[in-house]
Protein backbone atom coordinates (compact mmCIF):
# COMPACT_ATOMS: atom_id res chain seq x y z
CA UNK A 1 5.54 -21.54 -25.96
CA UNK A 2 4.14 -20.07 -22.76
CA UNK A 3 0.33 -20.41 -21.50
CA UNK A 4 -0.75 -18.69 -18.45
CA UNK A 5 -3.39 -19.67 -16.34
CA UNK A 6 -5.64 -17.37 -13.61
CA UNK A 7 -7.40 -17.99 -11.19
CA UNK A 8 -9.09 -17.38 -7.76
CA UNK A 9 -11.26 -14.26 -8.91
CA UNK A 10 -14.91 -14.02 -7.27
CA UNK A 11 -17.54 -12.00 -5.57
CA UNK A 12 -16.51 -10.25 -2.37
CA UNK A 13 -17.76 -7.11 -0.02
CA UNK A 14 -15.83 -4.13 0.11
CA UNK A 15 -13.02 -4.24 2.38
CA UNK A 16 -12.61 -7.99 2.03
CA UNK A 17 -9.59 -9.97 0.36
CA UNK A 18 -9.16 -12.13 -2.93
CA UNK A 19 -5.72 -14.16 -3.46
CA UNK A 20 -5.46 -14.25 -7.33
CA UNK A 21 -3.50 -17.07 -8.96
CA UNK A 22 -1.43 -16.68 -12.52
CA UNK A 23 0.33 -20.60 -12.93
CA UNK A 24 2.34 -21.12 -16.29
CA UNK A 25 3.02 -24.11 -18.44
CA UNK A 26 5.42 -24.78 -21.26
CA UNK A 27 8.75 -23.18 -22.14
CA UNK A 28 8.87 -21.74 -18.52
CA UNK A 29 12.55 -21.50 -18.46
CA UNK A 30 12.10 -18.38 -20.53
CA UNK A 31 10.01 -16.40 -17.87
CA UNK A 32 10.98 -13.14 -16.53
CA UNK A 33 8.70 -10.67 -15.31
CA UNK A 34 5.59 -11.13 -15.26
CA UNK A 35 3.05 -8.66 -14.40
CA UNK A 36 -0.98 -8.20 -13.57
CA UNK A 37 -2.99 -5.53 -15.47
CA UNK A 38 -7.24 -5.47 -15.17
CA UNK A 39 -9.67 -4.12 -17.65
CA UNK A 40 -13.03 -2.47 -16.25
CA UNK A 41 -15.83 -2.48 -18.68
CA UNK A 42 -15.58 0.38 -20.69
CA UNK A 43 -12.34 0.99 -19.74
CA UNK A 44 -8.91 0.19 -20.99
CA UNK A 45 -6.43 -2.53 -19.48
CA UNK A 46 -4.22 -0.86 -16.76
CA UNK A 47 -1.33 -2.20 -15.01
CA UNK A 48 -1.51 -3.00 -11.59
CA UNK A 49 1.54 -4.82 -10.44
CA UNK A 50 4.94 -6.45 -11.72
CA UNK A 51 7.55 -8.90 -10.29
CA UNK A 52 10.76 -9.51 -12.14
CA UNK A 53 12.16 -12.98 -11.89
CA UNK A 54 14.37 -12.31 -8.82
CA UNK A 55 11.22 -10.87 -7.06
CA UNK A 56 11.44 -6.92 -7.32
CA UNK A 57 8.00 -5.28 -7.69
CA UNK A 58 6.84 -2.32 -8.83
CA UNK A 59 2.51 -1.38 -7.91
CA UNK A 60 0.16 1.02 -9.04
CA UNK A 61 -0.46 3.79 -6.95
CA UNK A 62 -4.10 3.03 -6.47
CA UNK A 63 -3.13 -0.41 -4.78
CA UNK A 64 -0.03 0.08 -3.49
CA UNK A 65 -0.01 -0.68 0.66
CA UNK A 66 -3.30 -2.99 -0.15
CA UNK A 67 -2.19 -5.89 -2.92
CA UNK A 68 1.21 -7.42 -2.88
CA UNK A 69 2.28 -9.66 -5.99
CA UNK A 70 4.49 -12.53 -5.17
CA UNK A 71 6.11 -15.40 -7.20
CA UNK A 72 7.01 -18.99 -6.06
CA UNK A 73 9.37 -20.59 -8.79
CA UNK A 74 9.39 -23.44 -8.52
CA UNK A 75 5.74 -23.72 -8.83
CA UNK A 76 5.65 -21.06 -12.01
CA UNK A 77 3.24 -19.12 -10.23
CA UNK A 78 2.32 -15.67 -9.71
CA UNK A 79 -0.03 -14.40 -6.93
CA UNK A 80 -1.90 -11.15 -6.21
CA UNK A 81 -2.39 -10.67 -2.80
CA UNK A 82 -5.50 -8.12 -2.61
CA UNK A 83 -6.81 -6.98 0.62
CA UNK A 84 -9.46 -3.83 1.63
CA UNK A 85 -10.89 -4.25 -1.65
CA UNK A 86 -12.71 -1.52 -3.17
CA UNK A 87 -15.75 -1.34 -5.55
CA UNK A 88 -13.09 0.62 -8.01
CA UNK A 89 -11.01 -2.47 -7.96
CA UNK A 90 -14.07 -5.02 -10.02
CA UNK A 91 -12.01 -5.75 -12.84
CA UNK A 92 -10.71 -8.66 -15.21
CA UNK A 93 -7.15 -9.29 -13.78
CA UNK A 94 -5.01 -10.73 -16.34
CA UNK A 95 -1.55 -11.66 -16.18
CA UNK A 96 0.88 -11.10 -18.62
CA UNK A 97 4.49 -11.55 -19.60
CA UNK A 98 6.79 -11.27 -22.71
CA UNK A 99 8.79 -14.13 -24.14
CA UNK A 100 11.64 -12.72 -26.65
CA UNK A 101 9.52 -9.84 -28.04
CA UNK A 102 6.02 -11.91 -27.66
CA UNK A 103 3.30 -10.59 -25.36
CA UNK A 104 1.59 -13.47 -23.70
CA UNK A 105 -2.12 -13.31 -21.73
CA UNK A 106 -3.99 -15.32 -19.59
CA UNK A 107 -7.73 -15.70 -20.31
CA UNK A 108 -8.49 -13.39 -17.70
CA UNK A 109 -10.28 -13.86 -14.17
CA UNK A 110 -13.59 -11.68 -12.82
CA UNK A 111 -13.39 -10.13 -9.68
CA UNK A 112 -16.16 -8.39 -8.33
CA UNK A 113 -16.35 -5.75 -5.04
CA UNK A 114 -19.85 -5.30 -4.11
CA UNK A 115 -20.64 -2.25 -1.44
């Protein structure tokens, strides 16, 4: 079994930066790509950014050139680099991967861009 973990969401102004954290536990061995996807209210979950396990990625368009998604390993994490935020972008950001034909979550982490 596979549990993800995120973290680092918060409050920032518009134009500002947020370094989002997805860290996994358990049968890690198993882990390929893993991906981010966020959920406005009202709105349903979109993907935002993927990294296979050898580290190609693959972004949205709306946040390509400003978020880059990187993975370290050896520490079975995933980050989400986000800069020049944008009100549009306050979200739940949720990472996600598959294990055999099992989607797996994380709980989910708020970020909000404020004006």
């Amino acid at each position: 079994q596979v549990r993800l973990v995120e973290s680092g969401g918060g409050l920032v102004q518009a134009g500002g930066s947020l370094r989002l954290s997805c860290a996994a536990s358990g049968r890690t061995s198993d882990l390929h790509a893993i991906g981010w996807h966020r959920a406005a209210p009202g709105n349903p979950r979109e993907p935002v950014a993927i990294i296979s396990r050898n580290g190609v990625t693959n972004y949205t368009d709306s946040v390509k050139g400003r978020f880059t998604i990187t993975r370290d390993n050896a520490k079975n994490t995933v980050y989400l680099q986000m800069n020049n935020l944008k009100p549009e972008d306050t979200s739940v950001y949720y990472c996600n991967t598959v294990v055999g034909d099992q989607p797996i979550w994380g709980q989910g982490t708020q970020v909000t861009v404020s004006l």
